[in-house]
Protein backbone atom coordinates (compact mmCIF):
# COMPACT_ATOMS: atom_id res chain seq x y z
CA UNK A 1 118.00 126.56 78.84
CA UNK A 2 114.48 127.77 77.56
CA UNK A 3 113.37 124.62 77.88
CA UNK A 4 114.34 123.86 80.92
CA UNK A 5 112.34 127.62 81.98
CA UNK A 6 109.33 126.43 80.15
CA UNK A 7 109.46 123.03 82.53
CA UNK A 8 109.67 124.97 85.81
CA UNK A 9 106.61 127.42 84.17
CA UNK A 10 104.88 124.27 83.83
CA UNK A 11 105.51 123.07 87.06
CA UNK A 12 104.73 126.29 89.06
CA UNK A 13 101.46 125.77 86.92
CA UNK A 14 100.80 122.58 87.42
CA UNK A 15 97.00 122.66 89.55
CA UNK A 16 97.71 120.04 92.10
CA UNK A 17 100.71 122.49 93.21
CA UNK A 18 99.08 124.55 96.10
CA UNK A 19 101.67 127.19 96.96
CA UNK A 20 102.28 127.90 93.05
CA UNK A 21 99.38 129.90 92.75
CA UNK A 22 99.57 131.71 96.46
CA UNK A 23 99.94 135.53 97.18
CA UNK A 24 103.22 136.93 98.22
CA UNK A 25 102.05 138.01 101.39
CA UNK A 26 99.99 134.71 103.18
CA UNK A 27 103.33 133.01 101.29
CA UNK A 28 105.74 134.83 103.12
CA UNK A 29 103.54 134.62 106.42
CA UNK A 30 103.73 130.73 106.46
CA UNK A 31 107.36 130.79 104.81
CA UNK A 32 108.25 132.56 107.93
CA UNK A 33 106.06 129.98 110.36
CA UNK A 34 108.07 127.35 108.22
CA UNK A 35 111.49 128.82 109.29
CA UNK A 36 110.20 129.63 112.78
CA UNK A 37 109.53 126.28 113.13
CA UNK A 38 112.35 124.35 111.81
CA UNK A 39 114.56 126.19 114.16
CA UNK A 40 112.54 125.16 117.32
CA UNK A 41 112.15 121.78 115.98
CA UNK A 42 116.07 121.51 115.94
CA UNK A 43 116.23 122.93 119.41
CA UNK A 44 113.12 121.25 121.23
CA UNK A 45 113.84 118.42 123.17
CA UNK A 46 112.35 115.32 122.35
CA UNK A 47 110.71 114.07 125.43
CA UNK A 48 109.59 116.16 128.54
CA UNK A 49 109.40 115.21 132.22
CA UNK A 50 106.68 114.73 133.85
CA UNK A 51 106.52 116.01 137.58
CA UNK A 52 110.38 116.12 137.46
CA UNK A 53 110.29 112.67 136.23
CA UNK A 54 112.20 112.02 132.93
CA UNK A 55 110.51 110.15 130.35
CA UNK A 56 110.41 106.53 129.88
CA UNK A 57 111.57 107.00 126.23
CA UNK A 58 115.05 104.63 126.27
CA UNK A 59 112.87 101.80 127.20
CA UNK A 60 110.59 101.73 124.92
CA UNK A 61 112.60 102.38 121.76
CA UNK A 62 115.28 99.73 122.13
CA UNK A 63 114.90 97.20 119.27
CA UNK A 64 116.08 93.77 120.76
CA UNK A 65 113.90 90.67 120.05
CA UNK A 66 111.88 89.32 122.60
CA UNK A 67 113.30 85.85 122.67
CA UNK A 68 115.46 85.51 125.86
CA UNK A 69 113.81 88.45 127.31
CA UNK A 70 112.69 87.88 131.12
CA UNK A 71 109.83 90.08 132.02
CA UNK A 72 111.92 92.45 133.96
CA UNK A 73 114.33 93.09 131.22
CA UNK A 74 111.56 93.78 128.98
CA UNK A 75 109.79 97.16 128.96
CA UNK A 76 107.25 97.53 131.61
CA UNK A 77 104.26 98.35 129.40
CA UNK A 78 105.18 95.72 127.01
CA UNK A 79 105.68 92.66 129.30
CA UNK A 80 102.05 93.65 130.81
CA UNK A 81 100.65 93.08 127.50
CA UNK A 82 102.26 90.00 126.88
CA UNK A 83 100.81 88.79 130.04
CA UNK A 84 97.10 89.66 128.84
CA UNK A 85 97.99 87.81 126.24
CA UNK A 86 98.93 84.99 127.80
CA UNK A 87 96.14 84.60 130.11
CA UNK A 88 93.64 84.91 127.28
CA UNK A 89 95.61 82.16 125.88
CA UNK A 90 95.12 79.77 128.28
CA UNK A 91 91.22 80.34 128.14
CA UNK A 92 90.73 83.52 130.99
CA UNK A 93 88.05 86.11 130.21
CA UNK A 94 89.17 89.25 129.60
CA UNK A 95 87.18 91.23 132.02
CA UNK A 96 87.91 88.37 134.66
CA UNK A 97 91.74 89.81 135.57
CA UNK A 98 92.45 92.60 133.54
CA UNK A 99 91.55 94.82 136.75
CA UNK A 100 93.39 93.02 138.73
CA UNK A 101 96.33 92.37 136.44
CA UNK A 102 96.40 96.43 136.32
CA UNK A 103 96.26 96.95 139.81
CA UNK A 104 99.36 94.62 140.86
CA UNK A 105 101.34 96.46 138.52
CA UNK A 106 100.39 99.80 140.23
CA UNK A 107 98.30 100.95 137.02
CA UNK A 108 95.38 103.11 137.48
CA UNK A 109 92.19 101.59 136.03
CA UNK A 110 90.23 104.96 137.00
CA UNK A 111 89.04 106.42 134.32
CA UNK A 112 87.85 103.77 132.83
CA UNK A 113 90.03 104.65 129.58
CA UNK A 114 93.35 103.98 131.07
CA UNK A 115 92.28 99.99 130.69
CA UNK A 116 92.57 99.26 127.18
CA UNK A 117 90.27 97.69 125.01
CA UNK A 118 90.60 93.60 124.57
CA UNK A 119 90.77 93.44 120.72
CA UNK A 120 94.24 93.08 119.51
CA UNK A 121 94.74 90.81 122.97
CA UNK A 122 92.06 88.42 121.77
CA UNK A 123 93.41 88.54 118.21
CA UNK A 124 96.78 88.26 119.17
CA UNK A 125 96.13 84.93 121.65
CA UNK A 126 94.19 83.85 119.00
CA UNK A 127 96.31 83.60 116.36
CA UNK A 128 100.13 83.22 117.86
CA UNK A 129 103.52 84.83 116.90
CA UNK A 130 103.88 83.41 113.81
CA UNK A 131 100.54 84.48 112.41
CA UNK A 132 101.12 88.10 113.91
CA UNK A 133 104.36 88.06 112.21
CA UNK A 134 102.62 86.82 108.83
CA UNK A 135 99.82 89.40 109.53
CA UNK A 136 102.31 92.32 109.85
CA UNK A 137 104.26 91.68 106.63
CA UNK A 138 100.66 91.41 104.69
CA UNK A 139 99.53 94.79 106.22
CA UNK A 140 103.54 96.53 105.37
CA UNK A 141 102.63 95.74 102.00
CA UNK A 142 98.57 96.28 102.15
CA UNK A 143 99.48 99.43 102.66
CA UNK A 144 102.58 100.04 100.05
CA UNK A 145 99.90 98.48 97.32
CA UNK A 146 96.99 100.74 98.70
CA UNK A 147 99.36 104.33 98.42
CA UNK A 148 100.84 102.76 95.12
CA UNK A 149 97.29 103.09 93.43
CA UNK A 150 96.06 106.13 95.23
CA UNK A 151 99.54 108.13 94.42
CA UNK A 152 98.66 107.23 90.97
CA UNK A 153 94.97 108.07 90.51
CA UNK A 154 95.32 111.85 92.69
CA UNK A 155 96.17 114.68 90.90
CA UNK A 156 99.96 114.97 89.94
CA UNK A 157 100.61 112.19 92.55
CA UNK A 158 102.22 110.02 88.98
CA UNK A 159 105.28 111.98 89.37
CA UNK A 160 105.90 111.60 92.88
CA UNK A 161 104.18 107.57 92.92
CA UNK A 162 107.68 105.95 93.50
CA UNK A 163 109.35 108.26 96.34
CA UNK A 164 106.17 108.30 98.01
CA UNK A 165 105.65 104.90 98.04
CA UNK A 166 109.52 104.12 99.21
CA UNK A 167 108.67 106.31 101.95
CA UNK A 168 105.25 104.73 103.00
CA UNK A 169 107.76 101.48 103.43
CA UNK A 170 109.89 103.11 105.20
CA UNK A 171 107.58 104.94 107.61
CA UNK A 172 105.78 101.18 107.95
CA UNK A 173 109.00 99.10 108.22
CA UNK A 174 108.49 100.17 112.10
CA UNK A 175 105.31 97.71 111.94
CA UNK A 176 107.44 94.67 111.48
CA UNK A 177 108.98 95.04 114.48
CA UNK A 178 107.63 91.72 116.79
CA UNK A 179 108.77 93.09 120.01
CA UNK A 180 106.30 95.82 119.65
CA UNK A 181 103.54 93.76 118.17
CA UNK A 182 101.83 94.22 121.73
CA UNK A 183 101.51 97.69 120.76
CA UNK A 184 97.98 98.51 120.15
CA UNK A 185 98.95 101.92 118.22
CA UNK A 186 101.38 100.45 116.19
CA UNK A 187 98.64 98.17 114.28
CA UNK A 188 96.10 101.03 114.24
CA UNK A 189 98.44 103.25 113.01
CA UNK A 190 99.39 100.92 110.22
CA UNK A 191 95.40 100.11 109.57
CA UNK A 192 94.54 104.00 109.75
CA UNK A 193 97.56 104.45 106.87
CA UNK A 194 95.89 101.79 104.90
CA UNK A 195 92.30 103.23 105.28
CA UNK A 196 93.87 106.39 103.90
CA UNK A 197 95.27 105.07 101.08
CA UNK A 198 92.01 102.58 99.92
CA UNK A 199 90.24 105.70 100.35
CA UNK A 200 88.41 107.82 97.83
CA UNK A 201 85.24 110.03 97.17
CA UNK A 202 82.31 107.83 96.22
CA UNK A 203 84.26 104.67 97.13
CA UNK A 204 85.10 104.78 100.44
CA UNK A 205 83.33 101.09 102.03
CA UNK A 206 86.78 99.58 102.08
CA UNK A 207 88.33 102.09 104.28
CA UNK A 208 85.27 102.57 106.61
CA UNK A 209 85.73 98.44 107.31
CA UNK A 210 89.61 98.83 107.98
CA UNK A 211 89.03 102.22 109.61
CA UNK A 212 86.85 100.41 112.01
CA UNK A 213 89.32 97.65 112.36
CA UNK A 214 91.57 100.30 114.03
CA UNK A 215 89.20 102.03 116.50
CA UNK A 216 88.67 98.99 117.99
CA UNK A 217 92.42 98.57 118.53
CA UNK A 218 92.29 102.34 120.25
CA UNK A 219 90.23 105.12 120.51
CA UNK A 220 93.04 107.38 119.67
CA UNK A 221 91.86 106.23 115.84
CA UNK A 222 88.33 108.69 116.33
CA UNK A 223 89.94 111.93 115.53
CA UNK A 224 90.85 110.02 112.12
CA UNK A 225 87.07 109.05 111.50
CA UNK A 226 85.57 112.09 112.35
CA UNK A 227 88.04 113.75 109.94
CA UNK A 228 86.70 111.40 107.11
CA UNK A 229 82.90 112.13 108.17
CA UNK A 230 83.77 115.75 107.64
CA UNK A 231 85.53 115.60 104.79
CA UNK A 232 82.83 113.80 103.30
CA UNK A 233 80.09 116.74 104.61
CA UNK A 234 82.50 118.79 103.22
CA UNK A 235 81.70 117.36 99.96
CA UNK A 236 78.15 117.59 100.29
CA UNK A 237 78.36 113.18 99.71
CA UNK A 238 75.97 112.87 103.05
CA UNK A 239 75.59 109.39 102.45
CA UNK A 240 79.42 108.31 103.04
CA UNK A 241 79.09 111.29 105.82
CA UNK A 242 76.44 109.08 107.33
CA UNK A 243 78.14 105.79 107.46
CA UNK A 244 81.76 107.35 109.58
CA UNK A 245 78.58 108.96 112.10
CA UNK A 246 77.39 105.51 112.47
CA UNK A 247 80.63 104.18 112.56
CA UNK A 248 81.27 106.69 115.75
CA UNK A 249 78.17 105.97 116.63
CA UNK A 250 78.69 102.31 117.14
CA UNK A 251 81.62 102.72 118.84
CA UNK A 252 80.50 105.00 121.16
CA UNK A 253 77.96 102.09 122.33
CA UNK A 254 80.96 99.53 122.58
CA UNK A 255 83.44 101.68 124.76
CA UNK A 256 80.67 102.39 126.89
CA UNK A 257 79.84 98.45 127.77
CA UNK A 258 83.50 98.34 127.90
CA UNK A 259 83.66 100.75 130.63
CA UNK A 260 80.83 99.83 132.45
CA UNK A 261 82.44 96.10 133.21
CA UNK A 262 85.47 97.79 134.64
CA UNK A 263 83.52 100.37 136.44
CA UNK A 264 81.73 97.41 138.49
CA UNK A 265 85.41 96.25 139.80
CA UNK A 266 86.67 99.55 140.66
CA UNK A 267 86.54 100.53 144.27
CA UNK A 268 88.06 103.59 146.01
CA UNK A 269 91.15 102.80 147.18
CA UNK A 270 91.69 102.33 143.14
CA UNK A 271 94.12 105.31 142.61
CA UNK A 272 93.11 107.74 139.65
CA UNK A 273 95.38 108.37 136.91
CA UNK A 274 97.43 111.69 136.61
CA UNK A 275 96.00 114.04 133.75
CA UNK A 276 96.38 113.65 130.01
CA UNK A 277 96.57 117.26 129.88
CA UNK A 278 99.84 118.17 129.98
CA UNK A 279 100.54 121.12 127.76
CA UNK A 280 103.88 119.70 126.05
CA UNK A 281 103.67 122.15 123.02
CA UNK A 282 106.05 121.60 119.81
CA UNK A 283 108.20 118.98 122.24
CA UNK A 284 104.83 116.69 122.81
CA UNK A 285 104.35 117.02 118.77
CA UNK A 286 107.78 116.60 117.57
CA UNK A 287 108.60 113.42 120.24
CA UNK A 288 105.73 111.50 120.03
CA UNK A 289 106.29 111.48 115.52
CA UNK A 290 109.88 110.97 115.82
CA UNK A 291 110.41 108.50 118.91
CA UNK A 292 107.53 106.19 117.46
CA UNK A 293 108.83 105.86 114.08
CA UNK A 294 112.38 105.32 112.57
CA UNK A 295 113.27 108.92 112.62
CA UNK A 296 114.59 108.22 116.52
CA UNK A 297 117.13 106.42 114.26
CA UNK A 298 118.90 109.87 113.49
CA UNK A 299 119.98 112.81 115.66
CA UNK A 300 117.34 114.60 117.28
CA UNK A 301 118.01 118.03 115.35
CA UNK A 302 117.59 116.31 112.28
CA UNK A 303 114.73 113.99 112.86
CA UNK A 304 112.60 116.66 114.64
CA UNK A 305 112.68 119.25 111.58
CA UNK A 306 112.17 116.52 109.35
CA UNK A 307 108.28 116.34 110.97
CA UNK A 308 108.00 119.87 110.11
CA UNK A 309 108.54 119.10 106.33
CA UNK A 310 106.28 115.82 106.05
CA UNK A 311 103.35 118.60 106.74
CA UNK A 312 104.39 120.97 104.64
CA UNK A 313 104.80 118.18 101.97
CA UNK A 314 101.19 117.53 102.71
CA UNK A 315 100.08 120.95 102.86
CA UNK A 316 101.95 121.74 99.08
CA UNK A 317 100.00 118.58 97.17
CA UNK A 318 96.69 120.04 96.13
CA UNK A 319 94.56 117.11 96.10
CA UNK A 320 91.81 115.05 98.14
CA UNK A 321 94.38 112.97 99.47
CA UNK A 322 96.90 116.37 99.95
CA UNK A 323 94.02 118.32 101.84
CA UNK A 324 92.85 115.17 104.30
CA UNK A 325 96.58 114.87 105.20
CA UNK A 326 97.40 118.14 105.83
CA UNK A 327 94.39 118.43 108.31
CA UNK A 328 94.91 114.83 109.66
CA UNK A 329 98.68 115.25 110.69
CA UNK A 330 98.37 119.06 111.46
CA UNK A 331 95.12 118.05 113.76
CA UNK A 332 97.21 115.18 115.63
CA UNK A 333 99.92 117.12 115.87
CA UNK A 334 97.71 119.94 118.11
CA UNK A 335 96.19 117.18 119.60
CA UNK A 336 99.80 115.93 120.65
CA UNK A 337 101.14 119.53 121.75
CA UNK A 338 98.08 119.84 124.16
CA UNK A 339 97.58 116.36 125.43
CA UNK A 340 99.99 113.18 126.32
CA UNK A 341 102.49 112.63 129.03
CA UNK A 342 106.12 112.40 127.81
CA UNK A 343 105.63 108.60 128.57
CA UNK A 344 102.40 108.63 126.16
CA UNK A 345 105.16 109.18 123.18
CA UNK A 346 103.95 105.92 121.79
CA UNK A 347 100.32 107.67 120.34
CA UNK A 348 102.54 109.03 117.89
CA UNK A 349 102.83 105.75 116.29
CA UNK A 350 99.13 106.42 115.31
CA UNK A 351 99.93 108.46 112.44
CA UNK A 352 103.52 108.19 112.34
CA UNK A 353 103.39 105.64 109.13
CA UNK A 354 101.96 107.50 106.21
CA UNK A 355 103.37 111.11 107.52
CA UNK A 356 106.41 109.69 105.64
CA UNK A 357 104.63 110.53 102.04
CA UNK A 358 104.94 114.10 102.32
CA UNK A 359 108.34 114.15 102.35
CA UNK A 360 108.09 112.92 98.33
CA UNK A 361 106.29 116.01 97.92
CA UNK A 362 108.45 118.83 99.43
CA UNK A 363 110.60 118.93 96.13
CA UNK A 364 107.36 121.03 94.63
CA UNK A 365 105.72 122.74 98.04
CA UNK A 366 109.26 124.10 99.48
CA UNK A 367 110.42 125.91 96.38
CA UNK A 368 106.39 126.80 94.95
CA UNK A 369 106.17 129.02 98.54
CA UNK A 370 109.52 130.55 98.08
CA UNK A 371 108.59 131.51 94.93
CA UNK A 372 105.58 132.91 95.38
CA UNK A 373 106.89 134.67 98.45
CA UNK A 374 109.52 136.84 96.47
CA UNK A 375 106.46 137.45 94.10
CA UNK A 376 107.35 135.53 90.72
CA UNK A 377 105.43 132.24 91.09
């Protein structure tokens, strides 16, 4: 028995344990935003409507195989992608029809944003199923290998290397999913959980390259590398802080050619897309994490709490890696509550992938902050 007391002392000791040193009082604050939470998490629905509209969620999440799929049986957003795709394949500029593709299909290509950017089309015509199927698996276990060595070299991350990288294969598993390989988030999300993980002060040129990978898949990846550029400020290391700038920087220049070759083809008639602003709150949050990753595999008043403790699994792991995903999945998940349609659930799939690690490190955060909220941590 004592020494089973003198383990927990060392635990509640241990420094990469954030919550074990707290004050009762901010502990019992965010205790109680914990609870408040997990209750409305359990309660929130998962999708919202949109102008009295409900969601296009069931469409989107069905897992059948594309072979034997007609284009009408096949999600909307999806079979438009695999016909970009297949025109690029048989030699057709980009910018020659994609305005036109969008426009039969009733698809606003004003702004400019709502017409995505061609990488992952070219890439994908370029290479072919099997390669993207090849390409997927390397990537699922890219990133197991990258969180394998990170868990290992972070503060107390030893104890918790195993679980958390069972759960970075889990949250990635989505990834090898060929039906969504059209998916432009579901690669950057995989690339920005690999970036992550190959990531560390002073040797960070390996994540900058794959971190640049992804924004060209999607812009939703810049909140990501601005987070990085001010971590690194944060840590006074001005030359890595340079290189994300430049990195925005360069993309700024790109998406701006992009958008001046669809602006030339747009003429008024061209109907503007409705507002990204929506205001979902917790539901826009919660849906997007949960119906673009495998927790839409359980019931929704399990799956949507479970979000709530991947960020406080994050938030307990005092470490580099603990402190960048605590702001990186608290930040997207504000983001998400204030913008997104309920048919936007998809961006979730952005960060959905590595989210999954914090659960590995609840064990310590949940009972460090009751503890130190009834005073004896």
């Amino acid at each position: 028995m004592g020494s089973d007391n003198a383990g927990l002392d060392q635990l509640k000791a241990a420094p990469w344990d954030r919550f074990a040193g707290w004050d009762r009082w901010p502990a019992r604050i965010l205790l109680l935003v914990v609870a408040a939470l997990l209750v409305l998490a359990a309660i929130a629905p998962l999708s919202a409507s949109l102008d009295g509209k409900p969601s296009e969620v069931p469409s989107l999440i069905g897992d059948g195989p594309p072979d034997g799929q007609t284009e009408s049986e096949r999600d909307e957003d999806l079979a438009f992608y695999d016909r970009v795709i297949e025109r690029i394949g048989h030699g057709e500029n980009y910018y020659d029809f994609i305005v036109e593709e969008q426009r039969a299909r009733d698809y606003p290509v004003r702004p400019g944003l709502a017409v995505r950017l061609p990488t992952l089309a070219w890439i994908h015509a370029s290479l072919g199923e099997p390669a993207m199927i090849a390409l997927a698996i390397a990537l699922l276990f890219a990133c197991i290998w990258a969180w394998w060595n990170r868990l290992g070299e972070e503060p107390g991350g030893v104890r918790f290397r195993l679980l958390g990288t069972a759960l970075m294969a889990m949250g990635g598993s989505l990834g090898l999913n060929r039906s969504f390989f059209v998916l432009h988030e579901l690669w950057a999300g995989m690339l920005i959980a690999l970036a992550f993980g190959l990531h560390r002060p002073g040797r960070w040129g390996a994540a900058l390259v794959v971190a640049a990978l992804a924004l060209a898949l999607r812009e939703l990846v810049l909140p990501f590398v601005l987070l990085m550029a001010a971590m690194a400020a944060w840590r006074k290391d001005w030359r890595e802080a340079t290189a994300w700038i430049m990195l925005v920087a360069v993309f700024a220049a790109i998406m701006a050619w992009h958008l001046s070759l669809i602006a030339v083809q747009e003429v008024p008639s061209d109907p503007v897309g409705p507002d990204w602003l929506v205001l979902r709150g917790l539901s826009g949050w919660l849906g997007n994490i949960v119906l673009s990753s495998n927790l839409r595999l359980l019931p929704h008043e399990l799956a949507s709490p479970v979000v709530i403790l991947m960020a406080l699994g994050w938030a307990g792991w005092k470490s580099s890696a603990g402190t960048t995903g605590t702001f990186l999945y608290l930040g997207y998940g504000l983001a998400f509550m204030l913008a997104g349609r309920a048919n936007n659930f998809y961006w979730g799939a952005v960060v959905a992938p590595a989210m999954f690690i914090g659960l590995a490190f609840l064990p310590m955060a949940l009972p460090s902050l009751v503890r130190a909220a009834r005073g004896n941590a």
